[in-house]
Structures are given as structure tokens and as C-alpha cells.
C-alpha atoms as a PDB file:
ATOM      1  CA  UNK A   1      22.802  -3.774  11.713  1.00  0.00           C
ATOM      2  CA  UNK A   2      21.440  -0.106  10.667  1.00  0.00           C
ATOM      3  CA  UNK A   3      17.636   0.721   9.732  1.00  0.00           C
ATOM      4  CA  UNK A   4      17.847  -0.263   6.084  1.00  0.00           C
ATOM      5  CA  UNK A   5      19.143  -3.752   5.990  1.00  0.00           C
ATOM      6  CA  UNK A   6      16.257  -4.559   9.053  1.00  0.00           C
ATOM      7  CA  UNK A   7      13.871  -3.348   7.026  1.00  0.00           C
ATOM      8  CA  UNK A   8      15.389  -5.046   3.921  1.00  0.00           C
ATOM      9  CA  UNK A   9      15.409  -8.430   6.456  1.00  0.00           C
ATOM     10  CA  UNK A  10      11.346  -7.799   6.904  1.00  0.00           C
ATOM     11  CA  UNK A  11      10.426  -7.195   3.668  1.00  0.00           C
ATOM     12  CA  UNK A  12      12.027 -10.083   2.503  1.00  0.00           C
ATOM     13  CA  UNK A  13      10.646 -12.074   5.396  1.00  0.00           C
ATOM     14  CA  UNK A  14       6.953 -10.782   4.484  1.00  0.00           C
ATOM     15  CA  UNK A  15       7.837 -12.042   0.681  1.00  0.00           C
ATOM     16  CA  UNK A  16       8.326 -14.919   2.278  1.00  0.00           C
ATOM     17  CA  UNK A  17       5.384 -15.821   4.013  1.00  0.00           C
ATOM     18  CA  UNK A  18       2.366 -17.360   2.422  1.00  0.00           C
ATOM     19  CA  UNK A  19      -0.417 -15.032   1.856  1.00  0.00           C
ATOM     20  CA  UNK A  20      -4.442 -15.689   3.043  1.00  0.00           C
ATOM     21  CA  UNK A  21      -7.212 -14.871   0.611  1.00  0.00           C
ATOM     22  CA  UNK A  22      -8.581 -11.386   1.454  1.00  0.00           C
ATOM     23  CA  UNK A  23      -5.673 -10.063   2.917  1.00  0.00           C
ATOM     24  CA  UNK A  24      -5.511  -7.015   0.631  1.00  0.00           C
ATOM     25  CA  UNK A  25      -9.164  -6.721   0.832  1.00  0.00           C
ATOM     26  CA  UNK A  26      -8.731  -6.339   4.993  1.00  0.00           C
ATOM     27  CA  UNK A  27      -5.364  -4.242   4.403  1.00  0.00           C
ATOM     28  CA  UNK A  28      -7.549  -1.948   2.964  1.00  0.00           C
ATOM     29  CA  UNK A  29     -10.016  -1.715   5.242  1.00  0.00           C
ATOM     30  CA  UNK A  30      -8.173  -0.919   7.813  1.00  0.00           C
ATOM     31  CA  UNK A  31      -6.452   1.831   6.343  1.00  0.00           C
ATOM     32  CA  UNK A  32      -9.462   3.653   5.299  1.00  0.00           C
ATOM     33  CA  UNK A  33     -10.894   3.241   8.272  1.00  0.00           C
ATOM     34  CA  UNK A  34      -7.728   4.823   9.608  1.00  0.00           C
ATOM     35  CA  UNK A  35      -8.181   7.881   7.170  1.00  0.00           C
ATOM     36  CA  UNK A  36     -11.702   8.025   8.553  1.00  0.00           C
ATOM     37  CA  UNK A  37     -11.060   8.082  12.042  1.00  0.00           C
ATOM     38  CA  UNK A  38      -8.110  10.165  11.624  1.00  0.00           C
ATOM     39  CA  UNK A  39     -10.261  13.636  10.396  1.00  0.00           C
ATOM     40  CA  UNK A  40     -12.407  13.236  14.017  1.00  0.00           C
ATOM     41  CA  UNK A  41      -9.375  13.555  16.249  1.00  0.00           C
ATOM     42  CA  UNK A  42      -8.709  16.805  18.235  1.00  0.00           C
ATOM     43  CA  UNK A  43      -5.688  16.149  18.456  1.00  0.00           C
ATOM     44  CA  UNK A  44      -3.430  17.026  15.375  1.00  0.00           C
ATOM     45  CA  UNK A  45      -0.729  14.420  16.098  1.00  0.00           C
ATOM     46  CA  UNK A  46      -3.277  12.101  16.303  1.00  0.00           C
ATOM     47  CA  UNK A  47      -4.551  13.160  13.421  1.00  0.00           C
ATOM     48  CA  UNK A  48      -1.252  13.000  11.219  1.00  0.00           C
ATOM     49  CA  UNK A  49      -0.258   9.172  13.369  1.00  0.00           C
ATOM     50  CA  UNK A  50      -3.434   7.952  11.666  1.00  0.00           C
ATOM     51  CA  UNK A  51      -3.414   9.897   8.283  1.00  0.00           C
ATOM     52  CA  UNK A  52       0.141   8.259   7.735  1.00  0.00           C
ATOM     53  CA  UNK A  53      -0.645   4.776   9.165  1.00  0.00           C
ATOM     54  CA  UNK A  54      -4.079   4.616   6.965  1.00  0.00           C
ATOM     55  CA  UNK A  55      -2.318   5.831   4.227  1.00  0.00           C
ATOM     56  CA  UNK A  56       0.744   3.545   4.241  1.00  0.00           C
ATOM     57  CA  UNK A  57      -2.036   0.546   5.113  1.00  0.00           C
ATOM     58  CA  UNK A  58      -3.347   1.404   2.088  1.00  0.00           C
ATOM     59  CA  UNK A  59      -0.420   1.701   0.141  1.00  0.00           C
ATOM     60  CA  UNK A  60       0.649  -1.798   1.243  1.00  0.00           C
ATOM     61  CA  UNK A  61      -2.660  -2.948   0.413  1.00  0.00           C
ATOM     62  CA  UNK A  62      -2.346  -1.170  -3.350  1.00  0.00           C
ATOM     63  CA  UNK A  63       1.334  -2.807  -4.085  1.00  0.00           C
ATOM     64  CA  UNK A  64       1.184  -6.001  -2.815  1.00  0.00           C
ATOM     65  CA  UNK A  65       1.468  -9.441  -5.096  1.00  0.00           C
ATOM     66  CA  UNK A  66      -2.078  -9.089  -6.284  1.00  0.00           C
ATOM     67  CA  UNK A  67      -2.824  -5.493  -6.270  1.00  0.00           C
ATOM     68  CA  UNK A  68      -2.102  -2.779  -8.192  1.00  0.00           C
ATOM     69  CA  UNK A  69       1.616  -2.772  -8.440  1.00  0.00           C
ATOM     70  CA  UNK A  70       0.558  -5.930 -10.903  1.00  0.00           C
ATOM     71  CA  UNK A  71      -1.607  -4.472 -13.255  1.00  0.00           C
ATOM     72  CA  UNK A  72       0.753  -0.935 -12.862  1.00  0.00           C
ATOM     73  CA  UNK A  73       3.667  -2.916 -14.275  1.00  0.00           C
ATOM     74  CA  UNK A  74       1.072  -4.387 -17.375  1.00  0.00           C
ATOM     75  CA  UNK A  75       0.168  -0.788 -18.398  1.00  0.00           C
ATOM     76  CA  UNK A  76       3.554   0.217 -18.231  1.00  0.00           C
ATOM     77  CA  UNK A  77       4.514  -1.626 -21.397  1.00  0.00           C
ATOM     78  CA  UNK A  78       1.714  -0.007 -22.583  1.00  0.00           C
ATOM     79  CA  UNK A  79      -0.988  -2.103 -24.800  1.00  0.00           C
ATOM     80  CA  UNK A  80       0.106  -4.062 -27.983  1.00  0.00           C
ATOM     81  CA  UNK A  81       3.394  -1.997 -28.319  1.00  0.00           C
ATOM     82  CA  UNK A  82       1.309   1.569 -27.943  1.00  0.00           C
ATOM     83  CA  UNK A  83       1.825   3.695 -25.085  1.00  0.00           C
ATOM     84  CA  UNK A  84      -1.976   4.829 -22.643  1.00  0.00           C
ATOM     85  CA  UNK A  85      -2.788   7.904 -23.122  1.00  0.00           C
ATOM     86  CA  UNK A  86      -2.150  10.403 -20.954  1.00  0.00           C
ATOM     87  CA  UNK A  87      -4.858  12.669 -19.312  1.00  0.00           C
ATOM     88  CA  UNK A  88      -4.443  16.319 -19.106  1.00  0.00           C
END
């Protein structure tokens, strides 16, 4: 079994598996407070260990069933057949 079928096997485990109420909400939180902690570190592997952990906390926190990924794939059809606009 190689690397990307075991992580195929756990994210289709975690799809699985019933979800709690707030458990975005404490994703979250933990990833910021990962950023956070990870700017105060001497030490700079340290500092990029936390800065990818926070950051891929709150990436998993951003995509999951009722996060962003959601309302991303809603604004990707775009509103009543019209396209967002696009900021410069």
C-alpha cells in the first residue's frame, strides 16, 4: 500500500464519520492559534512545523462539509446564470 491510497483510505474514513456541532468552529481555532504561536518561536523549523500545521488546520476547517468549499461551489455557477465579478 503506497502514500496515496492510505491517505485516500483516511479521507474516506473521515467522510465517514459523523461530524459534532462546532467542529469547524474548533478546527479553526486551533489553527490560528497555531499561526499565532508559530511567529514567537526562535526556532525557524519550529516556526515553519506550526505555520504549515495552522495553516492546513485551517484549511481543513475552510473545506469541510459545512464550510467554505460549500458556498465556493454555489458561487461557482455564478448567480442566476451571471458570472461574480471579478476584483482587480
Amino acid at each position: 500500500m503506497n502514500i496515496g491510497s492510505k491517505i485516500e483510505a483516511v479521507k474516506k474514513m473521515d467522510a465517514q464519520r459523523p461530524g459534532f456541532p462546532g467542529e469547524h468552529l474548533a478546527v479553526l481555532g486551533a489553527g490560528v492559534l497555531l499561526l499565532l504561536t508559530a511567529g514567537r518561536s526562535p526556532s525557524l523549523v519550529r516556526r515553519l512545523l506550526a505555520g504549515a500545521a495552522g495553516g492546513a488546520l485551517v484549511g481543513r476547517a475552510a473545506s469541510g462539509t459545512g464550510g467554505l468549499a460549500r458556498v465556493a461551489r454555489t458561487m461557482q455557477g455564478g448567480w442566476g446564470g451571471r458570472r461574480p465579478m471579478r476584483m482587480l
